[in-house]
N, C-alpha and C. Protein backbone atom coordinates (compact mmCIF):
# COMPACT_ATOMS: atom_id res chain seq x y z
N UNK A 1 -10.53 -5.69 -25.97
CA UNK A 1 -11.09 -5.04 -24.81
C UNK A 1 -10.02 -4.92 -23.72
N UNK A 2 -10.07 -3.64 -23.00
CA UNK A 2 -9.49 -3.47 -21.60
C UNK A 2 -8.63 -4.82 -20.96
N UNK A 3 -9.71 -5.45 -20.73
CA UNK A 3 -9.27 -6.92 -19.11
C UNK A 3 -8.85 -7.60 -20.69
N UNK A 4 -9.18 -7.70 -21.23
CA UNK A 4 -8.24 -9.01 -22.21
C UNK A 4 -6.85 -8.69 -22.26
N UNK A 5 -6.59 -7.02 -22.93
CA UNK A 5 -5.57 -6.83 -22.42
C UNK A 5 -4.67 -6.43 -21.65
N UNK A 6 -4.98 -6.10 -20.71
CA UNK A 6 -4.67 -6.44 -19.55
C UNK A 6 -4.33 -7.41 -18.68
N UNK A 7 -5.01 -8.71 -18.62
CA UNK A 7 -4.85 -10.07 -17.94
C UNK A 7 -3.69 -11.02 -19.35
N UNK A 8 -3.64 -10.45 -20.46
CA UNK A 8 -2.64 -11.28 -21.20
C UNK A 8 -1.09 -11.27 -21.09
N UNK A 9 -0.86 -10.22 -20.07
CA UNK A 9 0.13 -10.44 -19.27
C UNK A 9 0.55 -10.35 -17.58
N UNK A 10 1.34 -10.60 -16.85
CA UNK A 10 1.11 -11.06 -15.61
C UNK A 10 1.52 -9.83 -15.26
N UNK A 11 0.84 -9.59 -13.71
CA UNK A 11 1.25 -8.40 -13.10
C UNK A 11 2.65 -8.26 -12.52
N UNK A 12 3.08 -7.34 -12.81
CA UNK A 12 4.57 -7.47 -12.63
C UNK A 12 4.82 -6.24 -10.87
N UNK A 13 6.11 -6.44 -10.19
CA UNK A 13 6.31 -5.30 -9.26
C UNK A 13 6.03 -3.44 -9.96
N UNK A 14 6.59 -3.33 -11.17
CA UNK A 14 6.84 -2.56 -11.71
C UNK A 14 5.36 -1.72 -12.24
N UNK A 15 4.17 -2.84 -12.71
CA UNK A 15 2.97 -2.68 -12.66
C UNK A 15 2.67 -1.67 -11.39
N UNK A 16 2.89 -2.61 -10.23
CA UNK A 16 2.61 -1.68 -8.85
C UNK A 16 3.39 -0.42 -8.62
N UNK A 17 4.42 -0.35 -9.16
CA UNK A 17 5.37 1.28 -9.10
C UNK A 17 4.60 2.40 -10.18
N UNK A 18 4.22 1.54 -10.70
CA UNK A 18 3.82 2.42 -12.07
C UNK A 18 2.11 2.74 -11.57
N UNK A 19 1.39 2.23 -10.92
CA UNK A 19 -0.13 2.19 -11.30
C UNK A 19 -0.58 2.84 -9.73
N UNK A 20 0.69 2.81 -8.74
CA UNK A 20 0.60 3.74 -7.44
C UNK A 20 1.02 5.42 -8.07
N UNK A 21 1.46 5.32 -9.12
CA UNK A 21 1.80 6.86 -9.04
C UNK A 21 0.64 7.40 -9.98
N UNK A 22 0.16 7.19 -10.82
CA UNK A 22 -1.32 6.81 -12.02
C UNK A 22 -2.44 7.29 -10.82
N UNK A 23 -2.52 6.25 -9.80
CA UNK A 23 -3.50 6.33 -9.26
C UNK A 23 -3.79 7.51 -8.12
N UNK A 24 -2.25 7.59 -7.74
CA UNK A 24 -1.67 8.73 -6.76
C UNK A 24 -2.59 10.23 -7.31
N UNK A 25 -2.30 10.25 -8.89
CA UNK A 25 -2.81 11.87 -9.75
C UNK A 25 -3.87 11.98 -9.49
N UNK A 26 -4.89 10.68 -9.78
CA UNK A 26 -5.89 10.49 -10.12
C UNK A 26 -6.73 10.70 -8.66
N UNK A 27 -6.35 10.23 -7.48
CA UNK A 27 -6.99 10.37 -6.48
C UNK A 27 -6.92 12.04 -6.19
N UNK A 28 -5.79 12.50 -6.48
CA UNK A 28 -5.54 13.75 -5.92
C UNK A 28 -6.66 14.76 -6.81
N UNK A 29 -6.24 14.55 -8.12
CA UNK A 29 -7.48 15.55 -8.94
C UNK A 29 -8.74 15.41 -8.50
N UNK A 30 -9.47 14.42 -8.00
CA UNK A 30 -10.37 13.68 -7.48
C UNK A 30 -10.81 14.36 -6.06
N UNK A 31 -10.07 14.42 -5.12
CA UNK A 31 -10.03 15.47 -3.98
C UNK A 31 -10.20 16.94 -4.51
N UNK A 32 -9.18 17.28 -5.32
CA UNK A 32 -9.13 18.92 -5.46
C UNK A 32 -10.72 19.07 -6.06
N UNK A 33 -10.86 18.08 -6.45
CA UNK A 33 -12.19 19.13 -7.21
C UNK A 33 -13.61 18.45 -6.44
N UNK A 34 -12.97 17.99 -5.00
CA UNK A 34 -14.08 17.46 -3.99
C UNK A 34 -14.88 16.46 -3.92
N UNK A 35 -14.39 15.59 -4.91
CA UNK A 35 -14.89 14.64 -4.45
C UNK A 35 -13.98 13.28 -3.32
N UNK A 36 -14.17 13.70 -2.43
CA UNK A 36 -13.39 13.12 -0.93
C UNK A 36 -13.81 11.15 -1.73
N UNK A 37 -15.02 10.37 -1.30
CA UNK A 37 -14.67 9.84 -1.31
C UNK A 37 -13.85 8.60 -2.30
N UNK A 38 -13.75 9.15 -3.44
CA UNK A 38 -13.45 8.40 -4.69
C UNK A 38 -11.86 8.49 -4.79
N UNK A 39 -11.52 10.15 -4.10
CA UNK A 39 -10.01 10.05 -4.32
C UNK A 39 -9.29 9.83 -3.21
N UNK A 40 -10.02 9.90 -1.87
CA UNK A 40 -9.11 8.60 -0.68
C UNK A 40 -9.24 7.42 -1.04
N UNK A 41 -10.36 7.11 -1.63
CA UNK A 41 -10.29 4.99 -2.53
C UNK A 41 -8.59 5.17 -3.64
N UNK A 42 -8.95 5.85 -4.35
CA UNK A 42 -7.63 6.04 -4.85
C UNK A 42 -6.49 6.04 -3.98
N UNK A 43 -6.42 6.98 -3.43
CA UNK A 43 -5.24 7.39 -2.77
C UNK A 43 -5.21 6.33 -1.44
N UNK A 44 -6.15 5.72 -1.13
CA UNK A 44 -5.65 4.10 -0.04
C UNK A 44 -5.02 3.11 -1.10
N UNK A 45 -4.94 2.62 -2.62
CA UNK A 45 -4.75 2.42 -3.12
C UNK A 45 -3.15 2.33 -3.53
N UNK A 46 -3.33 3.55 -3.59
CA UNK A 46 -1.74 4.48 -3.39
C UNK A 46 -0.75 3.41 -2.30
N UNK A 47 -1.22 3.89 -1.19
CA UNK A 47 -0.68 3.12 -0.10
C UNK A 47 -0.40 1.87 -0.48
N UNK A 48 -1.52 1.29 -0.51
CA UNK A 48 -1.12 -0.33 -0.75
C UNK A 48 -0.41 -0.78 -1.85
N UNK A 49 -0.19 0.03 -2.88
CA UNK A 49 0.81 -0.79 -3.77
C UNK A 49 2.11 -0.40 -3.57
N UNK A 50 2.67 0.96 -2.61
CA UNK A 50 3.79 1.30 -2.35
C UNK A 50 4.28 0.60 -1.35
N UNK A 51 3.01 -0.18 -0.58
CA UNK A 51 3.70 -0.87 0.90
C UNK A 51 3.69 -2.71 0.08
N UNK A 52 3.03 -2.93 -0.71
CA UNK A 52 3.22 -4.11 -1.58
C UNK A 52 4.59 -4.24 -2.10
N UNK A 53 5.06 -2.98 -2.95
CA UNK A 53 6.03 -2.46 -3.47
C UNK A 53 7.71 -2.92 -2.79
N UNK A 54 7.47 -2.51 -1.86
CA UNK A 54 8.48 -2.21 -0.78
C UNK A 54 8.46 -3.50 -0.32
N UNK A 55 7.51 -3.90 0.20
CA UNK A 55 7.68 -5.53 0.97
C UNK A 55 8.37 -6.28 -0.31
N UNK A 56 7.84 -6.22 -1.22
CA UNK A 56 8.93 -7.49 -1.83
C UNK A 56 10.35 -7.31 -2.71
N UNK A 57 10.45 -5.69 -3.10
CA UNK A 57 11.52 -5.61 -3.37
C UNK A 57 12.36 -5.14 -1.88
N UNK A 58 11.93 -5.29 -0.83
CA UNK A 58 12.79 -5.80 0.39
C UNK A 58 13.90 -6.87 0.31
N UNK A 59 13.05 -8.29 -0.17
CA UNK A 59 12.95 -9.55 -0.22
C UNK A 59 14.07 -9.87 -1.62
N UNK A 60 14.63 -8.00 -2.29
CA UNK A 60 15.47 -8.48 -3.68
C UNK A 60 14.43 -9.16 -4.72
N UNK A 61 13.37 -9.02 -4.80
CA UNK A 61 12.41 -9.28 -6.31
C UNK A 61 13.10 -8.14 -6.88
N UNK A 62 12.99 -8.21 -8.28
CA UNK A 62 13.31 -7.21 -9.20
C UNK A 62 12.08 -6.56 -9.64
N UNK A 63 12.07 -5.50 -10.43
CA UNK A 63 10.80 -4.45 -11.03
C UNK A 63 10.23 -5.50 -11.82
N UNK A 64 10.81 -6.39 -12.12
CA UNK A 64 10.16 -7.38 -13.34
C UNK A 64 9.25 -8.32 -13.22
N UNK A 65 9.32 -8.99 -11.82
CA UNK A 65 8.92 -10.30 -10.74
C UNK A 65 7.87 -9.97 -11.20
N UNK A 66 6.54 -11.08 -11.67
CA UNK A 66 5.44 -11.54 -11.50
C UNK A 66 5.38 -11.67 -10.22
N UNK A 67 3.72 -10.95 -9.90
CA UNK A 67 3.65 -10.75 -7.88
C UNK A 67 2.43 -11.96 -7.60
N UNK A 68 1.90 -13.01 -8.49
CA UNK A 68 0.85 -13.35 -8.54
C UNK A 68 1.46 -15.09 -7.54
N UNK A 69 2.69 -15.17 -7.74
CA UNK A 69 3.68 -16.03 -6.58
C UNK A 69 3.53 -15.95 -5.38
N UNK A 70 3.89 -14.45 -5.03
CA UNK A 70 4.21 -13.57 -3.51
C UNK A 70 3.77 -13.72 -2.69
N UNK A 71 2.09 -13.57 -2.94
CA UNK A 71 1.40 -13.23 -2.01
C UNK A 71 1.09 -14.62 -1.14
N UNK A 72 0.76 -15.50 -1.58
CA UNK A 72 0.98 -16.47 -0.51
C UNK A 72 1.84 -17.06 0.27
N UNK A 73 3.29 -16.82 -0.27
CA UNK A 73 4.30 -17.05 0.90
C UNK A 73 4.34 -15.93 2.08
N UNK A 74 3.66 -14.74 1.59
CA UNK A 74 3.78 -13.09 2.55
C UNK A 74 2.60 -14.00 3.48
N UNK A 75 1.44 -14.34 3.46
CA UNK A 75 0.16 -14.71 4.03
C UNK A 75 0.89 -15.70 5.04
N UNK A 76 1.70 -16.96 4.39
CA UNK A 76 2.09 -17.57 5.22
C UNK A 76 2.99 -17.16 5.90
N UNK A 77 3.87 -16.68 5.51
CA UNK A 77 4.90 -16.02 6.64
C UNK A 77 3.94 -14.80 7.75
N UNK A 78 3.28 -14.14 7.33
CA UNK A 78 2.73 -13.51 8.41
C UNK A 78 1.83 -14.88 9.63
N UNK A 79 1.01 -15.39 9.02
CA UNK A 79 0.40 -16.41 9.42
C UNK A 79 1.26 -16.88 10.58
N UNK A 80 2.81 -16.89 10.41
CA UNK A 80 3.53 -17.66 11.40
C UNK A 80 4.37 -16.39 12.43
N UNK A 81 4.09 -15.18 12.14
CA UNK A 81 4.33 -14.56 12.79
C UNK A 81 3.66 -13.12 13.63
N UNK A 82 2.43 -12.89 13.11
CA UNK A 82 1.81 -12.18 13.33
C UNK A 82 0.22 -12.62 13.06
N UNK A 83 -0.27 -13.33 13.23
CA UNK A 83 -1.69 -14.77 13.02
C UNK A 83 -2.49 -13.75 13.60
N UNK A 84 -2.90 -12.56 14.10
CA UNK A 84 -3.99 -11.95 14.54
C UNK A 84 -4.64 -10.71 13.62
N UNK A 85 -3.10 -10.18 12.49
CA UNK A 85 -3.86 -9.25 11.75
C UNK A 85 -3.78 -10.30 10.07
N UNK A 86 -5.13 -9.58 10.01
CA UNK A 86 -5.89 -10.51 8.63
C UNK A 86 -5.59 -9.89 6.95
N UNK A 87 -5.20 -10.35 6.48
CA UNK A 87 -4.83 -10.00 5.24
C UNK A 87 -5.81 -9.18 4.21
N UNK A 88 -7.01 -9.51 4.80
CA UNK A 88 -8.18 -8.95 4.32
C UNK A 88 -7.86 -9.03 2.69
N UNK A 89 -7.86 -9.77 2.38
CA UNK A 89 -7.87 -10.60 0.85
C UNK A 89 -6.41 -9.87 0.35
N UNK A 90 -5.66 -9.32 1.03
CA UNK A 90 -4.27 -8.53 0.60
C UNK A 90 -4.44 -7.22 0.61
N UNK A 91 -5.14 -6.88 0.91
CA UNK A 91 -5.43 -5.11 1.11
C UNK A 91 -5.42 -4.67 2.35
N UNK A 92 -5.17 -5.11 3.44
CA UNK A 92 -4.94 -4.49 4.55
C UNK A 92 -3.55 -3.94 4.70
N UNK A 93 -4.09 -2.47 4.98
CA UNK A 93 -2.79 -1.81 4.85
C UNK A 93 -1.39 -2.02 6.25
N UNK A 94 -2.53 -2.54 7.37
CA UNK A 94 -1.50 -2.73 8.76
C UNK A 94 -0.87 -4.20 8.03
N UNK A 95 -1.81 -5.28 7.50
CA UNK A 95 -1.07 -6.55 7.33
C UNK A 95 0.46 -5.91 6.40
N UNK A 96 0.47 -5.25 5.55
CA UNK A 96 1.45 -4.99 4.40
C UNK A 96 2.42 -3.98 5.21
N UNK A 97 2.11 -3.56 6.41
CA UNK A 97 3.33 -2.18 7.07
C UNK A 97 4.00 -3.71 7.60
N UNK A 98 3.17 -4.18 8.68
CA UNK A 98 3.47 -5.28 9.91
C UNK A 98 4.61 -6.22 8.89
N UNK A 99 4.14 -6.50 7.71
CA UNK A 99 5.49 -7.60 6.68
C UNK A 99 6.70 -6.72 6.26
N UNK A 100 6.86 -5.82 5.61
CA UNK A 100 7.84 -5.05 5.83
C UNK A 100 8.80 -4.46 6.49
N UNK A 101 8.31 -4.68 7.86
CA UNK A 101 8.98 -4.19 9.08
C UNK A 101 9.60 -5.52 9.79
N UNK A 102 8.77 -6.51 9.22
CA UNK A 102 9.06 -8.04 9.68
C UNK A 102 10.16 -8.39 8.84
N UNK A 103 9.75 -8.46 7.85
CA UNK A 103 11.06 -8.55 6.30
C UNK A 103 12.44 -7.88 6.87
N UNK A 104 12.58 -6.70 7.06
CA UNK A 104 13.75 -6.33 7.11
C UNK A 104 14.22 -6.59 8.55
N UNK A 105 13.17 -6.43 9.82
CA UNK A 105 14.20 -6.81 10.36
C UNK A 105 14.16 -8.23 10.57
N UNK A 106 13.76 -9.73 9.56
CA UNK A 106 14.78 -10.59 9.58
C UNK A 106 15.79 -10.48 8.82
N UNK A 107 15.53 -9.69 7.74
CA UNK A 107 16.55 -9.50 7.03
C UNK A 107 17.80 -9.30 7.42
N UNK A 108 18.04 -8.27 8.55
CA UNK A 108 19.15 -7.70 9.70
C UNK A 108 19.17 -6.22 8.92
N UNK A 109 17.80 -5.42 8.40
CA UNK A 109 17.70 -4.59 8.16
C UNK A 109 16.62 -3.72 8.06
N UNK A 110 16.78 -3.55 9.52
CA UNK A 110 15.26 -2.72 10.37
C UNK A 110 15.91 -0.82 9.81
N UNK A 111 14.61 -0.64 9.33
CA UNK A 111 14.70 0.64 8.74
C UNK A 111 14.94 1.87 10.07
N UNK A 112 15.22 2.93 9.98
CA UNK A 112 15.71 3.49 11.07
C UNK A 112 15.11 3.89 11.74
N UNK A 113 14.74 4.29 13.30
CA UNK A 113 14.20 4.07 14.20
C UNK A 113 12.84 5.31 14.05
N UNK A 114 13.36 6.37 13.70
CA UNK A 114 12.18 7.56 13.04
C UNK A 114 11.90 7.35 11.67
N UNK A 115 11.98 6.31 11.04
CA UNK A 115 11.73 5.80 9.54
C UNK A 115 9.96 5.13 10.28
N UNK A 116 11.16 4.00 10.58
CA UNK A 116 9.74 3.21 11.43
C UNK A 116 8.84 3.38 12.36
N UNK A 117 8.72 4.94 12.80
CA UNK A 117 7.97 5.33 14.06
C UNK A 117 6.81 6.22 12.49
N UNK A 118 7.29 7.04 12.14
CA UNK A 118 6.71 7.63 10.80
C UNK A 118 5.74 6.36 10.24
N UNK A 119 6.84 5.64 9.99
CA UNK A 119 5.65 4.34 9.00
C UNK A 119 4.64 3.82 9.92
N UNK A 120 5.07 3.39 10.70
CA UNK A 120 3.65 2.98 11.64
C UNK A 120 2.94 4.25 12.27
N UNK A 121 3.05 5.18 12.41
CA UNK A 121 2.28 6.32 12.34
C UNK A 121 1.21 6.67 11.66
N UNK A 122 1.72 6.86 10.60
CA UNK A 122 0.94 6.70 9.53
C UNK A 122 -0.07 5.88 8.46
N UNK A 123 0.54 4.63 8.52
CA UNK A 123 0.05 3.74 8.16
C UNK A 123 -1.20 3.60 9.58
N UNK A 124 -1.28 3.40 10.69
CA UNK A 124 -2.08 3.46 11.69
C UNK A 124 -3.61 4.30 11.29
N UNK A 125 -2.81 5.50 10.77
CA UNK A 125 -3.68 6.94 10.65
C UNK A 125 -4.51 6.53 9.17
N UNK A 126 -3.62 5.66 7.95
CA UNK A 126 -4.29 5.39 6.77
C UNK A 126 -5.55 4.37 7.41
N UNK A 127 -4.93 3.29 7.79
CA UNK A 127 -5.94 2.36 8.61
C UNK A 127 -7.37 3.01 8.61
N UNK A 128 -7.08 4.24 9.16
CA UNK A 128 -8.16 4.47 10.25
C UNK A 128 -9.17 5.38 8.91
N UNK A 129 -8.70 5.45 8.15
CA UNK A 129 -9.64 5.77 6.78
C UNK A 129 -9.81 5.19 5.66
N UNK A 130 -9.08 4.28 5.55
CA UNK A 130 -9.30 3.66 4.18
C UNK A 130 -9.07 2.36 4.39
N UNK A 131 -10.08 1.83 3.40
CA UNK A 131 -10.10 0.63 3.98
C UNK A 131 -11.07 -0.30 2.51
N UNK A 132 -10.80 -1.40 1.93
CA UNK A 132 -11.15 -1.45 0.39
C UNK A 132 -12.71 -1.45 0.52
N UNK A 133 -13.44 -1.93 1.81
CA UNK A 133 -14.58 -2.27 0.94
C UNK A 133 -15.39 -1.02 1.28
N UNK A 134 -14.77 -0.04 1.56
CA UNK A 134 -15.27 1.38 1.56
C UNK A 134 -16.00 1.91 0.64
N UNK A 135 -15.54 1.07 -0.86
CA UNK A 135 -16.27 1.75 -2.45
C UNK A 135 -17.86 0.68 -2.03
N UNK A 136 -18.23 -0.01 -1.25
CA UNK A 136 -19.48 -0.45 -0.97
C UNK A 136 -20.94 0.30 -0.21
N UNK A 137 -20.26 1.88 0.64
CA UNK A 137 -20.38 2.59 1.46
C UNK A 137 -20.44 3.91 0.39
N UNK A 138 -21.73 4.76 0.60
CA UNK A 138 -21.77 6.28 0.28
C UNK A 138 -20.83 6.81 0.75
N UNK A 139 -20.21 7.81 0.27
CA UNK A 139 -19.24 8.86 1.02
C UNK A 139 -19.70 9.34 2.18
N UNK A 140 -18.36 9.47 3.12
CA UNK A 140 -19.04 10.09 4.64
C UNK A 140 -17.73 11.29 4.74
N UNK A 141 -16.46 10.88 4.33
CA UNK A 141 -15.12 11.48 4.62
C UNK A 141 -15.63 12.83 4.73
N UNK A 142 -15.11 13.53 6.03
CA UNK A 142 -14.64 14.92 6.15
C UNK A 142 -13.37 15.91 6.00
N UNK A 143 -13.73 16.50 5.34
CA UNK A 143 -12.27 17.20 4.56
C UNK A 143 -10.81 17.43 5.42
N UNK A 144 -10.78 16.92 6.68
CA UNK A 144 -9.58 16.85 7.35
C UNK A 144 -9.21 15.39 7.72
N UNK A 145 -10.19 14.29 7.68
CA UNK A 145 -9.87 12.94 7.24
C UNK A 145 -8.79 12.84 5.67
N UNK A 146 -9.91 13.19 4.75
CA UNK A 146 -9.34 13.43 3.06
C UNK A 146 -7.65 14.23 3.15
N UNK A 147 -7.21 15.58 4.08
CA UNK A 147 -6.32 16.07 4.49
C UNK A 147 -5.65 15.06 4.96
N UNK A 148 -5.50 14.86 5.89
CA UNK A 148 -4.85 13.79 6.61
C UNK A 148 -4.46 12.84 5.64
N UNK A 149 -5.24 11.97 5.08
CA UNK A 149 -4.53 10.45 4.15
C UNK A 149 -3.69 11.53 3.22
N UNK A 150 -3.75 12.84 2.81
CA UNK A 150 -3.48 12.56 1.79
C UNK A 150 -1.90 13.03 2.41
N UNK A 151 -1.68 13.66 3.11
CA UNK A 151 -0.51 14.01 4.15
C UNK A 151 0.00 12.56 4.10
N UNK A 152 -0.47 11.61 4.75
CA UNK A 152 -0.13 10.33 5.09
C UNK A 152 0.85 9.42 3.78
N UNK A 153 -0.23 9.51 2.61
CA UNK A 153 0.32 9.28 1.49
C UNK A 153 1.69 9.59 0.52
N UNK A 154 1.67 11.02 0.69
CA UNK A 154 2.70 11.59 0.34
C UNK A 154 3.77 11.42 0.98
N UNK A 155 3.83 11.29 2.32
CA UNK A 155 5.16 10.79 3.24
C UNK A 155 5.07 9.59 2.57
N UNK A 156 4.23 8.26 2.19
CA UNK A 156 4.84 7.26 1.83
C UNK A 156 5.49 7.05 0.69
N UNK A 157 4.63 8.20 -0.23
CA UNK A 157 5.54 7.82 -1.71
C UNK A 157 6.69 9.17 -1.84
N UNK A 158 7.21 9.70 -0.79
CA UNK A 158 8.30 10.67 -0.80
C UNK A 158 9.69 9.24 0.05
N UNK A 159 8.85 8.43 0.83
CA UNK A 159 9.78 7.87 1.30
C UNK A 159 9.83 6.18 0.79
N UNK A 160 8.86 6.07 -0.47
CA UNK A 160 9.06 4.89 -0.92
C UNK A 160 10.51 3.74 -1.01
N UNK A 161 11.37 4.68 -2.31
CA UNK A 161 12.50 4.12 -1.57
C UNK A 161 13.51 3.76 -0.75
N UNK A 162 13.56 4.52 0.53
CA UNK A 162 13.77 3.97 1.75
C UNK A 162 13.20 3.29 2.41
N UNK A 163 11.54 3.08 1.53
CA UNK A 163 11.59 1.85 2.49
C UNK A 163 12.29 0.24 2.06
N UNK A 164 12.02 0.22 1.10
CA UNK A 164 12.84 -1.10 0.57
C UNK A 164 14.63 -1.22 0.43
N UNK A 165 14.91 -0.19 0.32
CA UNK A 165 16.36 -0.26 0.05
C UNK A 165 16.99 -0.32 0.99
């Protein structure tokens, strides 16, 4: 079955490179043929594994890294530096911009000044529509919300690798 195989091996970074662009199609066909809210769930999705993505191969993980480590040193390190936005079980898309932008610039490698006005732009604007426990909620999205993320989206996975590199 599916989850057997699936869970018999660990989720890797590369999982998340691979299953943001999968999901990327999938949301989009999903829109074109109108159904708004199934393919912004997708396509917030999108987001979060490219800003997952990026935060830890920031950090030099390789495509290979098991991510099932990560996430609690990211929780705690935000915890000690940003303690007001909530991880929302790891799906908050501001918690995952706010570590990335934190990452590099301790790193001594703050992405460039219209890199990072774009990313928090946007990511702001994803915020403001997608959000996980949305698949709990009937569809409400109006087709220039659905426009918008998906605008939003595409700047992130056109500028995926700048953000980590």
């Amino acid at each position: 079955m599916l989850r057997i195989r699936r869970e018999a091996a660990p989720e890797t970074l590369q999982d998340f490179d691979l299953a943001a662009d999968e999901k990327y199609w999938e949301g989009f066909d999903l829109l074109r043929a109108g159904a708004r809210g199934g393919g912004i769930y997708l396509l917030g999705y999108t987001a979060e594994m490219i800003l997952k993505y990026a935060s830890f191969r920031t950090q030099g993980h390789r495509p290979g890294t098991a991510v099932l480590g990560l996430f609690g040193p990211a929780k705690k390190w935000m915890g000690n530096r940003r303690p007001t936005i909530p991880h929302e079980g790891y799906h908050n898309l501001l918690f995952w911009m706010h570590y990335l932008r934190e990452r590099r610039r301790h790193l001594g490698r703050p992405l460039r000044a219209d890199a990072d006005w774009e990313l928090v732009r946007r990511v702001r604007e994803l915020y403001q529509i997608w959000w996980v426990e949305m698949r709990y909620r009937p569809d409400q999205a109006q087709p220039d919300e659905a426009a918008k993320l998906l605008d939003d989206v595409n700047w992130l996975r056109q500028n995926r690798v700048q953000l980590w590199s």
